[in-house]
Protein backbone atom coordinates (compact mmCIF):
# COMPACT_ATOMS: atom_id res chain seq x y z
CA UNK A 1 0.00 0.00 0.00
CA UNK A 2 0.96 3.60 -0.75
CA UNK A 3 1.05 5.85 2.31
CA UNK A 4 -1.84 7.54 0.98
CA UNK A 5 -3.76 4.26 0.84
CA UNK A 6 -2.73 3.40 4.09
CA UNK A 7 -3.54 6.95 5.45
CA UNK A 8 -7.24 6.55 4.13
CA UNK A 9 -7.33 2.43 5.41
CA UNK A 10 -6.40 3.79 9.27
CA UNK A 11 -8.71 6.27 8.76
CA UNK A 12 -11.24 4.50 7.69
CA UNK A 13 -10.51 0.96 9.93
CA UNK A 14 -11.47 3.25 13.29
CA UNK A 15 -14.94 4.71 12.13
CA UNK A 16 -16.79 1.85 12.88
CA UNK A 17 -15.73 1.38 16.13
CA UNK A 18 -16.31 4.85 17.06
CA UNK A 19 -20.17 5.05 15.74
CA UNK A 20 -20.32 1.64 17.49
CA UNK A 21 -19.51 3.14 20.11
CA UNK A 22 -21.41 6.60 20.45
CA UNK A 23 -24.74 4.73 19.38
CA UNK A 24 -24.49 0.62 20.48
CA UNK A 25 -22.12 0.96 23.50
CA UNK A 26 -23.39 -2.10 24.64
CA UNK A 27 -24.15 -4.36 21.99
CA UNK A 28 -21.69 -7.42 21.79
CA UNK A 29 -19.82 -6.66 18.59
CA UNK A 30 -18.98 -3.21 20.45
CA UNK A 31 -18.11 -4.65 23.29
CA UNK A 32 -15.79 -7.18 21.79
CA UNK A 33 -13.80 -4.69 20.02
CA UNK A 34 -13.55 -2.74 23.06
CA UNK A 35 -12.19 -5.53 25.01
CA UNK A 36 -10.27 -7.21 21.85
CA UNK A 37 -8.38 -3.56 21.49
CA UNK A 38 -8.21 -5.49 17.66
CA UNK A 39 -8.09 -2.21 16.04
CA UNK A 40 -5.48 0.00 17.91
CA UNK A 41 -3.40 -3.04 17.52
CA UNK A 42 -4.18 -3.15 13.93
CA UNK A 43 -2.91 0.32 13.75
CA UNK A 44 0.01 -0.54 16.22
CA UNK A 45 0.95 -2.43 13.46
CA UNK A 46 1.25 0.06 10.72
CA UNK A 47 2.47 2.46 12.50
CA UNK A 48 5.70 -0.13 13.17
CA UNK A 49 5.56 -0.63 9.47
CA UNK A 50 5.99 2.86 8.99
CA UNK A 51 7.99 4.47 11.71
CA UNK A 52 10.93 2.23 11.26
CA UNK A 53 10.64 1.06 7.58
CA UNK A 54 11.96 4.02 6.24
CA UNK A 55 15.37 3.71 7.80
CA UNK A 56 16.73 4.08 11.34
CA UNK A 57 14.74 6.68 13.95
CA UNK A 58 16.58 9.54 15.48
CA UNK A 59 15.31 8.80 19.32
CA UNK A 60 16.76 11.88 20.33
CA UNK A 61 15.16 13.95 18.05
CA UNK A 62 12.26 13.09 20.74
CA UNK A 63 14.02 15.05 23.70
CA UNK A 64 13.27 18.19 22.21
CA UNK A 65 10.64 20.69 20.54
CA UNK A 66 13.06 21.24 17.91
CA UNK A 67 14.57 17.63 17.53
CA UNK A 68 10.17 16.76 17.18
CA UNK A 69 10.29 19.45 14.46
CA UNK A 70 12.98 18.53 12.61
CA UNK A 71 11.72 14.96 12.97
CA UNK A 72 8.26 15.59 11.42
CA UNK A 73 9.62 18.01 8.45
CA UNK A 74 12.41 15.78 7.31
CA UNK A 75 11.27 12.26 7.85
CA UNK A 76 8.85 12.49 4.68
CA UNK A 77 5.59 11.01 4.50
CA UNK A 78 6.73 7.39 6.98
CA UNK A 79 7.09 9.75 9.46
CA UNK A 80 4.23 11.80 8.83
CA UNK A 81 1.63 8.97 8.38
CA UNK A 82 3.25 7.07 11.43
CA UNK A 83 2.63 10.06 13.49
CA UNK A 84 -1.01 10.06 12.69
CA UNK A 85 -1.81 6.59 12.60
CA UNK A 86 -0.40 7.03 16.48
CA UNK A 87 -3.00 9.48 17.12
CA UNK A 88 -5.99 7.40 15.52
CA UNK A 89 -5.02 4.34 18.09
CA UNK A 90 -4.48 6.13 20.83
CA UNK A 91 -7.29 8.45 20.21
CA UNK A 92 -9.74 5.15 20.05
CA UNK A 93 -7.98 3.86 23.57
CA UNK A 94 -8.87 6.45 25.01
CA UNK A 95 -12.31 6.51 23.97
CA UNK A 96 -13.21 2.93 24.48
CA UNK A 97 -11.54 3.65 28.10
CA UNK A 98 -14.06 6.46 28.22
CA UNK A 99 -16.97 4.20 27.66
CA UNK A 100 -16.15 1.10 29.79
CA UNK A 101 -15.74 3.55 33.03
CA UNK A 102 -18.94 5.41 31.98
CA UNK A 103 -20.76 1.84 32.11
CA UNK A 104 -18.97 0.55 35.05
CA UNK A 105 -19.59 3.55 36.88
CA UNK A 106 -23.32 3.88 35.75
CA UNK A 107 -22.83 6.96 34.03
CA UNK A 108 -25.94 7.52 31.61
CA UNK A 109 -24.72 7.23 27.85
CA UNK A 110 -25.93 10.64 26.76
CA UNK A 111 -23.45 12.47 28.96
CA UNK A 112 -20.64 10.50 27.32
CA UNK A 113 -21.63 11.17 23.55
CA UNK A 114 -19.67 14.84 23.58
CA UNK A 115 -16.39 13.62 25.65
CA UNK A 116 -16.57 10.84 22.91
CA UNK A 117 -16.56 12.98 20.38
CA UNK A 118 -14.31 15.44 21.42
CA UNK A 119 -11.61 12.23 21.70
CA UNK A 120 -12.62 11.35 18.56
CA UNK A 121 -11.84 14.88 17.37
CA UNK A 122 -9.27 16.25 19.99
CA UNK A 123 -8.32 13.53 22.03
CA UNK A 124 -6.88 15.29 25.20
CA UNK A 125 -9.58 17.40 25.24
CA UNK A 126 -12.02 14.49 24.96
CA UNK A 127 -10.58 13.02 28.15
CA UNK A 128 -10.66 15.97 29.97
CA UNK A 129 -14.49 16.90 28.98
CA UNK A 130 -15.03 13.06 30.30
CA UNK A 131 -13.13 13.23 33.46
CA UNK A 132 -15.51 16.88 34.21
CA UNK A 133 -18.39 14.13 33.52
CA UNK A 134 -17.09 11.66 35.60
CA UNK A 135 -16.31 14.32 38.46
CA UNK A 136 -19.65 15.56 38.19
CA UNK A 137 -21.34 12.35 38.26
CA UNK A 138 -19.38 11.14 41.36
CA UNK A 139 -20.71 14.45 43.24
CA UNK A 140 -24.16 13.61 41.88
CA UNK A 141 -24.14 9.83 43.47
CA UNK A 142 -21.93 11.22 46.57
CA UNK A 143 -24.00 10.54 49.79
């Protein structure tokens, strides 16, 4: 695969998991890939293929802003696509780790939907917006 095929086959390999997610959290296939973690690993995968199959990686470029930006603007598209295709599988972590604590801590789907999205979209922020949520929720149930 070209990296632009495999750009649009990670992209397109988490989608279903992520509507699966925001509207059958608890239906089995959903709940199999959240426990399988089959598609982050999928992506671990590529992103192997493509951090280290275009020649040896600079680890110290990762000690600094600069050595990151010299990293990303030189490496070519490996580089580029492998940096990505680490935010898609980590992005999905975290949401699936947002929706097993919702449902283990009883939180009602509806307040999850816009933390979900937001990892989908922003993944940090995503977190954060769930652990407000979660905060809020704990307050709610506090006796």
């Amino acid at each position: 695969m070209t990296p632009e095929q495999t750009f649009q086959f990670a992209n397109a390999l988490v989608l279903p998991q992520w509507l699966l997610m925001a509207v059958a959290p608890r239906w089995s296939v959903t709940d199999w890939l959240m426990r399988s973690y089959l598609i982050p690993v999928v992506l671990a995968a590529l992103y192997a293929t493509y951090l280290f199959g275009g020649g040896p990686v600079d680890f110290s470029a990762f000690g600094s802003l600069a050595g990151i930006k010299n990293l990303f603007s030189t490496g070519g598209d490996g580089v580029m696509l492998a940096g990505w295709i680490h935010y898609l599988a980590f992005d999905l972590v975290a949401g699936t780790v947002v929706v097993r604590d919702a449902q283990r801590l009883g939180i009602p789907h509806g307040w999850v939907v816009l933390p979900l999205f937001a990892c989908f979209m922003v993944g940090p922020v995503g977190l954060l917006l769930y652990w407000l949520v979660r905060l809020g929720h704990q307050r709610q149930v506090a006796p």
